[in-house]
N, C-alpha and C. Protein backbone atom coordinates (compact mmCIF):
# COMPACT_ATOMS: atom_id res chain seq x y z
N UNK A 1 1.47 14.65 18.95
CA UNK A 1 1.25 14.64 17.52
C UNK A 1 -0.21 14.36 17.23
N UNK A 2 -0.67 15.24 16.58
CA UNK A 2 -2.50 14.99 16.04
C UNK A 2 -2.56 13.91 15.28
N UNK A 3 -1.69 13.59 14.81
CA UNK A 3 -2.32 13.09 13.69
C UNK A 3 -2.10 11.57 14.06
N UNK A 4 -1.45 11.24 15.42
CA UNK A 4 -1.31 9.72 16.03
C UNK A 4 -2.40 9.78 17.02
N UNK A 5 -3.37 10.75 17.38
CA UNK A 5 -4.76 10.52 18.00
C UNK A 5 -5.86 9.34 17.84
N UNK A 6 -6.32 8.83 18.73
CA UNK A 6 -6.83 7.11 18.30
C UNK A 6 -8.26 7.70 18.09
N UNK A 7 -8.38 7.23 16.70
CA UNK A 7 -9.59 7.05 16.67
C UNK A 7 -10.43 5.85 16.52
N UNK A 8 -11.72 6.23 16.53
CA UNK A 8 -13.07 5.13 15.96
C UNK A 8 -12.41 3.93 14.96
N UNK A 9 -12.58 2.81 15.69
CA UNK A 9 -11.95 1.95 14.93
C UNK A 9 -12.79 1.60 13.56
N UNK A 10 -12.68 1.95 12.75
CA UNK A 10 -13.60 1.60 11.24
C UNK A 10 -13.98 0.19 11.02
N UNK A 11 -15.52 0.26 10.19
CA UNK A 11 -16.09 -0.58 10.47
C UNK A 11 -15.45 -1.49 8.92
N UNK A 12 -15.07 -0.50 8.40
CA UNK A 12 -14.54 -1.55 6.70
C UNK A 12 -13.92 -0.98 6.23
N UNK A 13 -13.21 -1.56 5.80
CA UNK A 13 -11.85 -1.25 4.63
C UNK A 13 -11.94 0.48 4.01
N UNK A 14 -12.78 0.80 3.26
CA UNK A 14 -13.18 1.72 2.92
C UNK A 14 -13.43 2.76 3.99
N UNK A 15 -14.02 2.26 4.77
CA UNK A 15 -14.07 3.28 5.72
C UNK A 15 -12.81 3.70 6.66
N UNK A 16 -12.05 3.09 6.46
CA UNK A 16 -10.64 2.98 7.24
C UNK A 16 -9.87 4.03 6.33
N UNK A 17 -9.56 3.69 5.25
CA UNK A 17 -9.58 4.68 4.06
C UNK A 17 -9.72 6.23 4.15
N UNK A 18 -10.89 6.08 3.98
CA UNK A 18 -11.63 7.51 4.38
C UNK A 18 -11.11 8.10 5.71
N UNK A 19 -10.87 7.34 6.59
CA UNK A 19 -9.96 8.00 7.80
C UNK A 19 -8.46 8.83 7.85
N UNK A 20 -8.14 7.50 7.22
CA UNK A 20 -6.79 8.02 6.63
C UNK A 20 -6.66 9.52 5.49
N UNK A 21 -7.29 9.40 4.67
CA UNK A 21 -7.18 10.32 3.68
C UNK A 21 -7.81 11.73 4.41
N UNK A 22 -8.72 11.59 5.36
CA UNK A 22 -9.41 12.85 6.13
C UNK A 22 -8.01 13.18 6.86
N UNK A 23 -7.05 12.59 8.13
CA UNK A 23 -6.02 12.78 8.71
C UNK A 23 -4.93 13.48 7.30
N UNK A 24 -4.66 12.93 6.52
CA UNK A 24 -4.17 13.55 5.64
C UNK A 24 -3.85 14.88 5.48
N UNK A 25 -5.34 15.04 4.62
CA UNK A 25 -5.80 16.42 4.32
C UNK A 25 -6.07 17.34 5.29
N UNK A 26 -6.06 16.62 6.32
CA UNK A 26 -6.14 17.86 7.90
C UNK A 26 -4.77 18.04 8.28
N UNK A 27 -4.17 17.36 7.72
CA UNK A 27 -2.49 17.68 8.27
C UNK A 27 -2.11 18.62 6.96
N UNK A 28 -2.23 18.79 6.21
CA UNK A 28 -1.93 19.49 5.15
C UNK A 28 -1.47 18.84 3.60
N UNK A 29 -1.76 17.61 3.41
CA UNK A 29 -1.26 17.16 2.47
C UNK A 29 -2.10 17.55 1.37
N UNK A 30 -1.21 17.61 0.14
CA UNK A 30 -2.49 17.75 -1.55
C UNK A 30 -2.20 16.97 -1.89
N UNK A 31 -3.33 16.39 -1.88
CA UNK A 31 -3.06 14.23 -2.47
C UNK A 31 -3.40 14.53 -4.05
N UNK A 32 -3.57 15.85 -4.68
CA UNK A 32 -3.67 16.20 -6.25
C UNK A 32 -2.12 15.76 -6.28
N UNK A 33 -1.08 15.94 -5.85
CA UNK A 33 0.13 15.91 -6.24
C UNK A 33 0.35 14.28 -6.11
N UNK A 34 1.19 14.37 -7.51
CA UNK A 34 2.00 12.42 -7.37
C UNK A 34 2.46 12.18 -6.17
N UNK A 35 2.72 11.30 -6.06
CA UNK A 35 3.77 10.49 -4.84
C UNK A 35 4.01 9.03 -4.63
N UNK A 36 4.77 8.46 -4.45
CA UNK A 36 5.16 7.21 -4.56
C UNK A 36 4.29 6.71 -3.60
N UNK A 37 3.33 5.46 -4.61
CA UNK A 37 2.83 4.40 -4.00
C UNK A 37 3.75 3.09 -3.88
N UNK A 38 2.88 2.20 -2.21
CA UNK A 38 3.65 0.98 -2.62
C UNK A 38 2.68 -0.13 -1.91
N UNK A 39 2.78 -1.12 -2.50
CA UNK A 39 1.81 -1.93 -1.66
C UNK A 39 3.04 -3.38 -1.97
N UNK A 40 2.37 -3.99 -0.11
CA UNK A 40 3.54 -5.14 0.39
C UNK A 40 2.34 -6.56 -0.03
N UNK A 41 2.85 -7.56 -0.83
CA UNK A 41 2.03 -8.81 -0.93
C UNK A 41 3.02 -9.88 -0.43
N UNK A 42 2.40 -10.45 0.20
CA UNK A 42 3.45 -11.80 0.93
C UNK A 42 2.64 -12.89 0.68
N UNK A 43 3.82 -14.12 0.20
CA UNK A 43 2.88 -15.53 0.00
C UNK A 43 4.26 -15.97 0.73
N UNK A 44 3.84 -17.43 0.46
CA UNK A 44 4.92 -18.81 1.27
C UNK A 44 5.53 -18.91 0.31
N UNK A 45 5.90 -18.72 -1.13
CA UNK A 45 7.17 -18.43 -1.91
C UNK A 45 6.77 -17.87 -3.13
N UNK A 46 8.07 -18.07 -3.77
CA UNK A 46 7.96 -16.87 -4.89
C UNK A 46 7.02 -17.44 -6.02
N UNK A 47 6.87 -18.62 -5.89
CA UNK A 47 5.66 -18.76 -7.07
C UNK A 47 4.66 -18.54 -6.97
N UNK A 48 4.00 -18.58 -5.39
CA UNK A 48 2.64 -17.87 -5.21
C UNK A 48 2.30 -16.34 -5.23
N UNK A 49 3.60 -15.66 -5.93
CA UNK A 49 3.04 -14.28 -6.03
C UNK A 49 3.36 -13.72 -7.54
N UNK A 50 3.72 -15.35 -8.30
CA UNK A 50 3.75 -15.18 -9.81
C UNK A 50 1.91 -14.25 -10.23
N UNK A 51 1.05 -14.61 -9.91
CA UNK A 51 -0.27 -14.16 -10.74
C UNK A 51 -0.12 -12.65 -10.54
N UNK A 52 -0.02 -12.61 -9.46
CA UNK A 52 -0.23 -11.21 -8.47
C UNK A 52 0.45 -10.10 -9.10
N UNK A 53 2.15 -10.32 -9.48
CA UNK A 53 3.31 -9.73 -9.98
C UNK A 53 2.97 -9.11 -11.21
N UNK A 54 2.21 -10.40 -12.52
CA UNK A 54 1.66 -9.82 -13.86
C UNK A 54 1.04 -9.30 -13.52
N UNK A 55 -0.13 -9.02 -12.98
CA UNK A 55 -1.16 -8.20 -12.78
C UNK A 55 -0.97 -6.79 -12.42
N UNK A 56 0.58 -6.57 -11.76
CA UNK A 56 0.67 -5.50 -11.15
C UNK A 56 1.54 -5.04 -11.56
N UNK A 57 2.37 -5.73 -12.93
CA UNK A 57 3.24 -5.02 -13.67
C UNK A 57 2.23 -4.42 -14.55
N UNK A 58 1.45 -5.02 -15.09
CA UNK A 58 0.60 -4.68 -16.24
C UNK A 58 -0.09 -3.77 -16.32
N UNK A 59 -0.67 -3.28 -14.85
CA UNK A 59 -0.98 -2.04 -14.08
C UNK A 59 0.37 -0.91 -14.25
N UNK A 60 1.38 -1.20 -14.39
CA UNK A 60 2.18 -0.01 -13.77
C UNK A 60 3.09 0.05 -12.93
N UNK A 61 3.40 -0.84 -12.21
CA UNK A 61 3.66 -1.07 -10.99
C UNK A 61 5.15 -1.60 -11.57
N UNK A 62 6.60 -0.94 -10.81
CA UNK A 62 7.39 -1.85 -10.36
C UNK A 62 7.53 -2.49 -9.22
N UNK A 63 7.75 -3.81 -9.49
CA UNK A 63 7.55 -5.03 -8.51
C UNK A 63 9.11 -5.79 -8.14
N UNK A 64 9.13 -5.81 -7.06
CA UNK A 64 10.52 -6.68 -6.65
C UNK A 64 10.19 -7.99 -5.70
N UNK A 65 10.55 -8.69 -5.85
CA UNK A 65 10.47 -10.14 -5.32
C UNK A 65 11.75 -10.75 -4.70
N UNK A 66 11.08 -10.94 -3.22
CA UNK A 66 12.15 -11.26 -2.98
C UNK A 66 12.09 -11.73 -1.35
N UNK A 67 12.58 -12.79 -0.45
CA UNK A 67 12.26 -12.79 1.12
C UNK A 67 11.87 -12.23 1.58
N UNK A 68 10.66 -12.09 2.39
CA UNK A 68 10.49 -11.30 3.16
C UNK A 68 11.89 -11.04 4.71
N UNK A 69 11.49 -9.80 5.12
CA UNK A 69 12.50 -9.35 6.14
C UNK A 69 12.81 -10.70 7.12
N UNK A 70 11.79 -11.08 7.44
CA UNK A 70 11.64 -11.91 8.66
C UNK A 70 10.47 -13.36 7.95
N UNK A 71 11.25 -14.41 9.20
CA UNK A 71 10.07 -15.69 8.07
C UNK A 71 10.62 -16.06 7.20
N UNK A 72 9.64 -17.43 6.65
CA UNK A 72 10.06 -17.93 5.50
C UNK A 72 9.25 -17.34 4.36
N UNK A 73 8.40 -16.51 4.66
CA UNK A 73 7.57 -16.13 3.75
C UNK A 73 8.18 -14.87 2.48
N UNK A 74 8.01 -14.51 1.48
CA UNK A 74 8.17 -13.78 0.58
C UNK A 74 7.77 -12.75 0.59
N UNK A 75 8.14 -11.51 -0.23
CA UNK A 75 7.81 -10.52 -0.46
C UNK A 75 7.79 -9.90 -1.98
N UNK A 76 6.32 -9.74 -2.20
CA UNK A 76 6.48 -9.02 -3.64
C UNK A 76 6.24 -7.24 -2.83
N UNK A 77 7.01 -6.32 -3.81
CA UNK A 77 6.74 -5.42 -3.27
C UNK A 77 6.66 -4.17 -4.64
N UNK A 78 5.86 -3.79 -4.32
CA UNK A 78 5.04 -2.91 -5.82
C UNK A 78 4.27 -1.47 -5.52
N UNK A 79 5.27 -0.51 -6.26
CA UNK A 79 5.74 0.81 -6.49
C UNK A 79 5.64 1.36 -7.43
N UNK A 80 4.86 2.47 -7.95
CA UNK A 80 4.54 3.46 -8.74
C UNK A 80 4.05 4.77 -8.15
N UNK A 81 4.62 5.82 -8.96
CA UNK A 81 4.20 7.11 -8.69
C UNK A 81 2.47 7.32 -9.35
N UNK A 82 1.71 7.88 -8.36
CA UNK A 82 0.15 7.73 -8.60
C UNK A 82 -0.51 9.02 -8.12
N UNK A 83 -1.06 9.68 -8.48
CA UNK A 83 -2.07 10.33 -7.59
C UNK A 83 -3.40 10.22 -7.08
N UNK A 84 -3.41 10.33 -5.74
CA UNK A 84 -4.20 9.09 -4.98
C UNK A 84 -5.59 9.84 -4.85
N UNK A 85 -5.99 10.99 -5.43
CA UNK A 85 -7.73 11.72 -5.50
C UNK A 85 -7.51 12.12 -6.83
């Protein structure tokens, strides 16, 4: 599979990014089209991901709260359809 080829480990966030979205678009994806985003936030319980939650409803985002899989730690987890270029 090409697109599990190791590359250059990136030097920053952004640039890690840019990796990803290049693998993408070389595999054939049109990131013009929506698609479900989701991003995972974990604290040590559910009140430490009270700030986080408004912020990311207020954005758009549905958010679910709730244990994480494994651990004592939590999971907020936050989902919206976006288009990502």
């Amino acid at each position: 599979m090409a697109f599990l080829k190791r590359t250059k480990r990136p030097d920053s966030k952004s640039d890690g990014d840019a990796q990803v979205i290049a693998t993408l678009v070389a595999n054939g994806a049109d990131l013009s089209r929506p698609r479900n985003v989701r991003h995972y936030l974990y604290g040590a319980d559910e009140a430490s991901l009270t700030g986080a939650v408004a912020v990311l409803r207020g954005n758009g985002y549905a958010v679910t709260v709730r244990l994480a899989a494994t651990g004592d730690n939590w999971l907020a987890l936050a989902e919206r359809v976006d288009v990502l270029m």
